[in-house]
PDB file of N, CA and C in Angstrom:
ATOM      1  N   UNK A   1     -35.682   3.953   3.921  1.00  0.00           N
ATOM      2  CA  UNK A   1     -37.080   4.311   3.782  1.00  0.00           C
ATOM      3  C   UNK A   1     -37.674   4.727   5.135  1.00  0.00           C
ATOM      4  N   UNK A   2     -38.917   5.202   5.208  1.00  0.00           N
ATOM      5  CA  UNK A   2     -39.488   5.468   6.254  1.00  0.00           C
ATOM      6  C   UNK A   2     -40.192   4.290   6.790  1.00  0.00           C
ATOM      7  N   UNK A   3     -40.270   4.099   8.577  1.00  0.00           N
ATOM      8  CA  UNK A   3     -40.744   3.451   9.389  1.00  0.00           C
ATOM      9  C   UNK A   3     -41.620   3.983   9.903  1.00  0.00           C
ATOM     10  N   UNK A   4     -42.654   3.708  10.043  1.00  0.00           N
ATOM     11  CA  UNK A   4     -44.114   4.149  10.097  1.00  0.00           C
ATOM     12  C   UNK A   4     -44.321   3.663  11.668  1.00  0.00           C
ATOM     13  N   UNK A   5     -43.825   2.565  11.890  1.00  0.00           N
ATOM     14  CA  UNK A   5     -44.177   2.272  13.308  1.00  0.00           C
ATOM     15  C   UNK A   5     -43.066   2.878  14.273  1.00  0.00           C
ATOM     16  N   UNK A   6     -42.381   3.110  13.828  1.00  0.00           N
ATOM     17  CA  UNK A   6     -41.270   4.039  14.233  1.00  0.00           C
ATOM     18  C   UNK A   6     -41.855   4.905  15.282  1.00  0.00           C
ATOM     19  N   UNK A   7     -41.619   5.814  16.585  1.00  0.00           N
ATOM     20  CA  UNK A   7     -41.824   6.609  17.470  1.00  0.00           C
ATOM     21  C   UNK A   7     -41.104   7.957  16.798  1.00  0.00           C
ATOM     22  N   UNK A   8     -40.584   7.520  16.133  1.00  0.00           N
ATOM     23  CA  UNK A   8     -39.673   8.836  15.255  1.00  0.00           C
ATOM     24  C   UNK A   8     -40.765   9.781  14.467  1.00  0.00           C
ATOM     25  N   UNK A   9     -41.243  10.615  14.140  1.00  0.00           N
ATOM     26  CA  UNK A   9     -41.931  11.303  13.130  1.00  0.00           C
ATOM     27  C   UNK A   9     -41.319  11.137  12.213  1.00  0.00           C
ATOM     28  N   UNK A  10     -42.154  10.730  10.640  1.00  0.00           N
ATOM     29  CA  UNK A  10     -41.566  10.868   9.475  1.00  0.00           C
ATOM     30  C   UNK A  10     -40.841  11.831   9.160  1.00  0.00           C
ATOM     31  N   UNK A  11     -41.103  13.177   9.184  1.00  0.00           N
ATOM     32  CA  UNK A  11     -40.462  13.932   8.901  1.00  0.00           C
ATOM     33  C   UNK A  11     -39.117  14.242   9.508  1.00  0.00           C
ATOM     34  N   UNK A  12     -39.021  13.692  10.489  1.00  0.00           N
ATOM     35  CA  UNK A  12     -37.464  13.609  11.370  1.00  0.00           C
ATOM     36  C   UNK A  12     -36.612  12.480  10.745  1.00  0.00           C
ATOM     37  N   UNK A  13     -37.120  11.802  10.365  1.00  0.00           N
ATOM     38  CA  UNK A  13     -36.531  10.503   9.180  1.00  0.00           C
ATOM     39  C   UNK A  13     -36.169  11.013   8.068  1.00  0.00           C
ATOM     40  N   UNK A  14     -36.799  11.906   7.606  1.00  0.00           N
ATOM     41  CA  UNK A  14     -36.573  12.317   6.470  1.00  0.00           C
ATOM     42  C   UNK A  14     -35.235  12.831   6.691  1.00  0.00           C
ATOM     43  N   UNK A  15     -35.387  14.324   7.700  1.00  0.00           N
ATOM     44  CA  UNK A  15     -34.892  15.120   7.610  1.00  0.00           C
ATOM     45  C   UNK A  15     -32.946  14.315   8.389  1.00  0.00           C
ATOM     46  N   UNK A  16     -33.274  13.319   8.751  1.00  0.00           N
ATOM     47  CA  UNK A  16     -32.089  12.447   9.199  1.00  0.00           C
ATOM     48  C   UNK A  16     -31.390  11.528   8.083  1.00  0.00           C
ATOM     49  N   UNK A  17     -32.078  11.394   7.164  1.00  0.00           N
ATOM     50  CA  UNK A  17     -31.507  11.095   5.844  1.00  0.00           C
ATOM     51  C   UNK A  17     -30.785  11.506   5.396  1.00  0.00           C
ATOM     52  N   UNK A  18     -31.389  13.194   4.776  1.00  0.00           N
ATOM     53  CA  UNK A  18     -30.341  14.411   4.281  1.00  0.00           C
ATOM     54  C   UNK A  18     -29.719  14.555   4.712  1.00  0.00           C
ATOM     55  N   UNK A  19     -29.931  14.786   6.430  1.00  0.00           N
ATOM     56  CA  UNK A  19     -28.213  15.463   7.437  1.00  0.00           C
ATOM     57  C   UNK A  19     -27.588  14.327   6.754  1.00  0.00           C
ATOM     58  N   UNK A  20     -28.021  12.986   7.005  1.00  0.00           N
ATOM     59  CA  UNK A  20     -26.190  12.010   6.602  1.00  0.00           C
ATOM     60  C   UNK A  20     -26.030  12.221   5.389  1.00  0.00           C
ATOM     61  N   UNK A  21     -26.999  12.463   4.389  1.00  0.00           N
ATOM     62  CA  UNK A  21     -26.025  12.975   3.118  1.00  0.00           C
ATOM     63  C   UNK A  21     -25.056  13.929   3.198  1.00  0.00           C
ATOM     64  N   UNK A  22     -25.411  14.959   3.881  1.00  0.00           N
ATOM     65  CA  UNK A  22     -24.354  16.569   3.942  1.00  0.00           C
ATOM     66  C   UNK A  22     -23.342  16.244   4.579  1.00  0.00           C
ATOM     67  N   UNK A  23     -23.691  14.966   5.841  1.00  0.00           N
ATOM     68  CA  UNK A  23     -22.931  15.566   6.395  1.00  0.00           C
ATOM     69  C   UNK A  23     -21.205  13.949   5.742  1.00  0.00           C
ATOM     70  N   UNK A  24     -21.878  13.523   4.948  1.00  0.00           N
ATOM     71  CA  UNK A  24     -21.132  11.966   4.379  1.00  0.00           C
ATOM     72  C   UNK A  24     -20.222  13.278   3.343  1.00  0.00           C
ATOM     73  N   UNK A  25     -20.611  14.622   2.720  1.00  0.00           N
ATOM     74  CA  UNK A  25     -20.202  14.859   1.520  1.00  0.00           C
ATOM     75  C   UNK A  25     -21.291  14.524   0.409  1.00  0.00           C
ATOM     76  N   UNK A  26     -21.814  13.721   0.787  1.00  0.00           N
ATOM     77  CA  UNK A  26     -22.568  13.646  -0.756  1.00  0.00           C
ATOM     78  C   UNK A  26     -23.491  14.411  -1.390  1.00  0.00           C
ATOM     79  N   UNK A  27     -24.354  15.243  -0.286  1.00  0.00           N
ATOM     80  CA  UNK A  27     -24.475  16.867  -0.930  1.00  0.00           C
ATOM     81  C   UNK A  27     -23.781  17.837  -0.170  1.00  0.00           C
ATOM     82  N   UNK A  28     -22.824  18.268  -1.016  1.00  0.00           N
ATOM     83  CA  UNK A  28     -21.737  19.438  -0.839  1.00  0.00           C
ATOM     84  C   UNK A  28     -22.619  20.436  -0.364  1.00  0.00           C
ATOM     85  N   UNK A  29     -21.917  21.645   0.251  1.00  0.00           N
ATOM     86  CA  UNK A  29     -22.288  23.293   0.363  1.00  0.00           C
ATOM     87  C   UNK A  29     -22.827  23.221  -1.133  1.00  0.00           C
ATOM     88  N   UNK A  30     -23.642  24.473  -1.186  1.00  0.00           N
ATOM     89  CA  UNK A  30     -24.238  25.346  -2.402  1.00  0.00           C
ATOM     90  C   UNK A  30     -25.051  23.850  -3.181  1.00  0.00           C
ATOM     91  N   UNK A  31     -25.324  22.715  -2.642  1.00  0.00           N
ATOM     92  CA  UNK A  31     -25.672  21.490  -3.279  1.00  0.00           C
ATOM     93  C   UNK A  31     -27.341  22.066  -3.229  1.00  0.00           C
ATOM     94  N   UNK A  32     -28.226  22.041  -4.324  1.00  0.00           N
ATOM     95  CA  UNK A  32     -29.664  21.737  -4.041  1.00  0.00           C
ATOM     96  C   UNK A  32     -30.417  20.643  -3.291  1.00  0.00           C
ATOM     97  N   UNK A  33     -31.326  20.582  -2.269  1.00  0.00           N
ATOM     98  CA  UNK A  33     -31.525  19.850  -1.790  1.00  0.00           C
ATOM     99  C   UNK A  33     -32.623  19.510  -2.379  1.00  0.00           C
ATOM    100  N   UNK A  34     -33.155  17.544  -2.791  1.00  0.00           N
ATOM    101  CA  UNK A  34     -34.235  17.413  -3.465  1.00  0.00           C
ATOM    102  C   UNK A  34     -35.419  18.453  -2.652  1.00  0.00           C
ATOM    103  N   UNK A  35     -36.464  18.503  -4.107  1.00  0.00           N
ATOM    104  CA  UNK A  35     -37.376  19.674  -3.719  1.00  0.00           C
ATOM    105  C   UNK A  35     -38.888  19.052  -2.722  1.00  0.00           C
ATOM    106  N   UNK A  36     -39.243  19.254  -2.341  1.00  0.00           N
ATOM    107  CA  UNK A  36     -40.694  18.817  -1.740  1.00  0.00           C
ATOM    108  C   UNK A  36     -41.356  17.974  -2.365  1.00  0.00           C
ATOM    109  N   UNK A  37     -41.556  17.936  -4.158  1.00  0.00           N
ATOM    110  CA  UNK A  37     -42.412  17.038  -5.053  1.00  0.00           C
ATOM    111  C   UNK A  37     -41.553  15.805  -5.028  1.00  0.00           C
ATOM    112  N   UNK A  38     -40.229  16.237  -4.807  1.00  0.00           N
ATOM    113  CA  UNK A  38     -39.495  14.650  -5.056  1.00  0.00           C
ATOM    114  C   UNK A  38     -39.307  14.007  -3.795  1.00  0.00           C
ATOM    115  N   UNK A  39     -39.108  14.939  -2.792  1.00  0.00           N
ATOM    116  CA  UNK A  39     -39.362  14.073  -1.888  1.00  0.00           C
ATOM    117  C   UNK A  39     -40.243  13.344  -1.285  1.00  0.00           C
ATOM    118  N   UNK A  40     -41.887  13.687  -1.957  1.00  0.00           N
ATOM    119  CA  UNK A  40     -43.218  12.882  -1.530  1.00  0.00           C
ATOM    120  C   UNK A  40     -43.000  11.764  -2.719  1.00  0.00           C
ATOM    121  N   UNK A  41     -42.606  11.770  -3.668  1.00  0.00           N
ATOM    122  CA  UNK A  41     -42.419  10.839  -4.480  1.00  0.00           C
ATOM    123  C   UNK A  41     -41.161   9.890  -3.847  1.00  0.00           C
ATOM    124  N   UNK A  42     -40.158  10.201  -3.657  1.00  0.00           N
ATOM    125  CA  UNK A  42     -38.552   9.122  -3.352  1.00  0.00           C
ATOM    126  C   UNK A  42     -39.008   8.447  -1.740  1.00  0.00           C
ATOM    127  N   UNK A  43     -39.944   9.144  -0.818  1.00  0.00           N
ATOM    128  CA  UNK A  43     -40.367   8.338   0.448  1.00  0.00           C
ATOM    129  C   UNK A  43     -42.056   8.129   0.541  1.00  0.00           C
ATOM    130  N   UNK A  44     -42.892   8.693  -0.342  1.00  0.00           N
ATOM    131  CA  UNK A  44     -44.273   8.033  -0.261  1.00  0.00           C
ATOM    132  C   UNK A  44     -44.893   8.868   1.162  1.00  0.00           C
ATOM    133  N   UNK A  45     -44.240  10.145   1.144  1.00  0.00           N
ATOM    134  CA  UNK A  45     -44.623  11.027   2.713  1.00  0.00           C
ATOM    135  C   UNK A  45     -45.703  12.329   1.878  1.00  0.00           C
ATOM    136  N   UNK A  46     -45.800  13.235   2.904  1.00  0.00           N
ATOM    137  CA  UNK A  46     -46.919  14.228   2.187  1.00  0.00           C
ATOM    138  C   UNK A  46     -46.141  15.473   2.273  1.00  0.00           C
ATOM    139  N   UNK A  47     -46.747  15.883   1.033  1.00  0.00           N
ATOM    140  CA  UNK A  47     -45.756  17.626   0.925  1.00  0.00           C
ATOM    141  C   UNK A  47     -45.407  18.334   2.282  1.00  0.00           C
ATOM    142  N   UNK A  48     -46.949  18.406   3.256  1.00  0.00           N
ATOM    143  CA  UNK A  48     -46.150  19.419   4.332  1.00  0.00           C
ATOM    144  C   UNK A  48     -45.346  18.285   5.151  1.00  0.00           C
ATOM    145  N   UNK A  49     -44.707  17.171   5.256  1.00  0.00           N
ATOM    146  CA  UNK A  49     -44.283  16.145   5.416  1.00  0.00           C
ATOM    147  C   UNK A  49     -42.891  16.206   5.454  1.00  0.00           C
ATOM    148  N   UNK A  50     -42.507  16.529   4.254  1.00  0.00           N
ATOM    149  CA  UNK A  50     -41.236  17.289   3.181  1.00  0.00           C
ATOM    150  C   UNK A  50     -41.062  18.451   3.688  1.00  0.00           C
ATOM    151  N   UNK A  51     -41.903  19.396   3.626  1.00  0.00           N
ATOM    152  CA  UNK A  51     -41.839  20.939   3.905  1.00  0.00           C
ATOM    153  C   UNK A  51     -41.108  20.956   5.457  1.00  0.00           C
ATOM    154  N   UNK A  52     -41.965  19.755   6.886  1.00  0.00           N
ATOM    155  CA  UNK A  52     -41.241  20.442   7.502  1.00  0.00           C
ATOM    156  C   UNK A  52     -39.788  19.702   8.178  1.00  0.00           C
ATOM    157  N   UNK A  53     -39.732  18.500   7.025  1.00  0.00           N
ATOM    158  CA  UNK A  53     -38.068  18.025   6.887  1.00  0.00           C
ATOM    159  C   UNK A  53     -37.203  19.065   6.593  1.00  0.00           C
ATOM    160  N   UNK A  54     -37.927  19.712   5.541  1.00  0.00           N
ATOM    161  CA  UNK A  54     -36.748  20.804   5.457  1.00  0.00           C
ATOM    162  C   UNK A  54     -36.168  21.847   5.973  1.00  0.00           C
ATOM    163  N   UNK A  55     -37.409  22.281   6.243  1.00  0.00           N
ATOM    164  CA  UNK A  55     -37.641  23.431   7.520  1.00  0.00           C
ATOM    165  C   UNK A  55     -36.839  23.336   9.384  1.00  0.00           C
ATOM    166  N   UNK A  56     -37.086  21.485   8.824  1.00  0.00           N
ATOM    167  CA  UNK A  56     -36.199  21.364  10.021  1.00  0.00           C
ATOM    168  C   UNK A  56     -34.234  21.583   9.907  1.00  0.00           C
ATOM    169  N   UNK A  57     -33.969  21.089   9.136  1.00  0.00           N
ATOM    170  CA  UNK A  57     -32.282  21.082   8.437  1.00  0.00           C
ATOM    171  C   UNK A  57     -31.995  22.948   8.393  1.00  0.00           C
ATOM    172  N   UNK A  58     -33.166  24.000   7.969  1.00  0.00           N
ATOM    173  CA  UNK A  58     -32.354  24.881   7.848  1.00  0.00           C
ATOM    174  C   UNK A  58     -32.480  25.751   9.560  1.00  0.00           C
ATOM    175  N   UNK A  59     -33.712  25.196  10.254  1.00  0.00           N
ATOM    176  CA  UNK A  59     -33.815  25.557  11.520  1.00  0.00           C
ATOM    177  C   UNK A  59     -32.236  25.250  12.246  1.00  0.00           C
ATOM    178  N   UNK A  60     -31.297  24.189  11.595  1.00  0.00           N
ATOM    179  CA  UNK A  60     -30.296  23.297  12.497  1.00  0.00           C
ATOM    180  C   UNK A  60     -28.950  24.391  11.721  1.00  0.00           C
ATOM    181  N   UNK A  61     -29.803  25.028  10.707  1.00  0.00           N
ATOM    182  CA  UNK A  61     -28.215  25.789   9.761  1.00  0.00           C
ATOM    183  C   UNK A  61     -27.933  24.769   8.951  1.00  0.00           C
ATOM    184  N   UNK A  62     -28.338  23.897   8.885  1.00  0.00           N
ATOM    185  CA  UNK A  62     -27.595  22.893   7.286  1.00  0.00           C
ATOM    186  C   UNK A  62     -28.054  23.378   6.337  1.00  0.00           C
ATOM    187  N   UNK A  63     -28.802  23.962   6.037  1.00  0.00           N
ATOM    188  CA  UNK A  63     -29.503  24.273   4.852  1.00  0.00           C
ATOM    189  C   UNK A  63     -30.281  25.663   4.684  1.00  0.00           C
ATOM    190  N   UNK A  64     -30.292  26.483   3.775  1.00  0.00           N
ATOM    191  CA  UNK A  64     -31.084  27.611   3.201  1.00  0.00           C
ATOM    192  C   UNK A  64     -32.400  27.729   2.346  1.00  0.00           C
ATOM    193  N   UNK A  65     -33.226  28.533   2.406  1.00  0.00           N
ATOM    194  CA  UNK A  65     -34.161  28.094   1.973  1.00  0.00           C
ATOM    195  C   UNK A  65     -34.167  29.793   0.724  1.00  0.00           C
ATOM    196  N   UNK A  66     -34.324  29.573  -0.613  1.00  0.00           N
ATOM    197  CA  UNK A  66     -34.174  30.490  -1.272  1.00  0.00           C
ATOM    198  C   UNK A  66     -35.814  30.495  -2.287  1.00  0.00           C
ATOM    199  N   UNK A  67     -36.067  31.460  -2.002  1.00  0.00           N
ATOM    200  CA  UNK A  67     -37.933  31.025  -2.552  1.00  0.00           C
ATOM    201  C   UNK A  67     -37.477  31.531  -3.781  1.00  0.00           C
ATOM    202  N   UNK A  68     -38.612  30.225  -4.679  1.00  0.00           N
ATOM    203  CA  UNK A  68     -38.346  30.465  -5.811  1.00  0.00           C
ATOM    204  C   UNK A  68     -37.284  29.732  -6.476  1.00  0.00           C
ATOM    205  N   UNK A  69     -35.975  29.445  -5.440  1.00  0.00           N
ATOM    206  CA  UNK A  69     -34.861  28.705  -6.121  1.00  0.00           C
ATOM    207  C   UNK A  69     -34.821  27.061  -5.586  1.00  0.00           C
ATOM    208  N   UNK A  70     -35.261  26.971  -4.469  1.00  0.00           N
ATOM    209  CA  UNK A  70     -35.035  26.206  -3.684  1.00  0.00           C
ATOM    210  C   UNK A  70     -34.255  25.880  -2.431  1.00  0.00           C
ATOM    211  N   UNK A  71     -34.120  24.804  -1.957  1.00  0.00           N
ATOM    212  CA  UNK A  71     -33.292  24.597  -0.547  1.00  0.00           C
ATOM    213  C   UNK A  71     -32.086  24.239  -0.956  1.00  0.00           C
ATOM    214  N   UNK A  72     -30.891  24.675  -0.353  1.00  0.00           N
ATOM    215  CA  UNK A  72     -29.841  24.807  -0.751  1.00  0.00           C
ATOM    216  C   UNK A  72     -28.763  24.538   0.915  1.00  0.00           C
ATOM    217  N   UNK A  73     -27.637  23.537   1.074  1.00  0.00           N
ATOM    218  CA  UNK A  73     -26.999  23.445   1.870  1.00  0.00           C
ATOM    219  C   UNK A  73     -25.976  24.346   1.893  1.00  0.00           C
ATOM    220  N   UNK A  74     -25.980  24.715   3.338  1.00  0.00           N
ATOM    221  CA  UNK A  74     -24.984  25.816   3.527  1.00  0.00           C
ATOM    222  C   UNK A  74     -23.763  25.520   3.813  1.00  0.00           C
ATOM    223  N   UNK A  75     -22.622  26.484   3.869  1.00  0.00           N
ATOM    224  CA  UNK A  75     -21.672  25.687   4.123  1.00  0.00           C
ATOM    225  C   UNK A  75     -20.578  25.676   5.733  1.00  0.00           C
ATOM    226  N   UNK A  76     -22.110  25.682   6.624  1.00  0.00           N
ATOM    227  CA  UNK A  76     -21.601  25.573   8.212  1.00  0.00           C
ATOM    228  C   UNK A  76     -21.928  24.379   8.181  1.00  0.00           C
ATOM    229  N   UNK A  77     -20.793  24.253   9.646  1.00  0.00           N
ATOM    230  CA  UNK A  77     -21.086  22.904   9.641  1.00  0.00           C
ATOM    231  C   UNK A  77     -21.759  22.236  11.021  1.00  0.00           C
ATOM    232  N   UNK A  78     -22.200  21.448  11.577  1.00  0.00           N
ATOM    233  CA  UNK A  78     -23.539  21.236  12.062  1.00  0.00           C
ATOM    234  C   UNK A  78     -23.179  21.538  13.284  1.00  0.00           C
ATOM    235  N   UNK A  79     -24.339  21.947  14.216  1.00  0.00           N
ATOM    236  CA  UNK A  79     -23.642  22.931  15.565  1.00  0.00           C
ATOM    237  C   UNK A  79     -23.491  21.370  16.472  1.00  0.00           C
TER     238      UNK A  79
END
């Protein structure tokens, strides 16, 4: 979950969550990454919160962002 007293920004928590999913295997390449609504719901954070967790993962290349379809992990692997 997220630590609030944390020096970390939530959204870097977040977005440190997902990397260890991708990068454990447990979301594969071409895997959807949960969407923004689920992620304010599964951590209790705020949409642009989510938005720029994600934003951060595809800034790093883990992830694609396909409008309309969603965020989607790519299949490089982390620099």
């Amino acid at each position: 979950m997220i630590d609030y007293d944390s020096p970390v920004a939530p959204y870097r928590q977040v977005a440190a969550i997902l990397r260890a999913r991708i990068e454990s295997g447990d979301l594969a390449p071409g895997s959807r990454l949960p969407s923004i609504a689920t992620l304010t719901q599964e951590y209790g954070i705020a949409r642009t919160t989510a938005g720029k967790a994600l934003r951060l993962l595809v800034d790093e290349g883990l992830a694609e962002m396909s409008p309309g379809m969603g965020t989607f992990v790519t299949g490089k692997a982390p620099a």
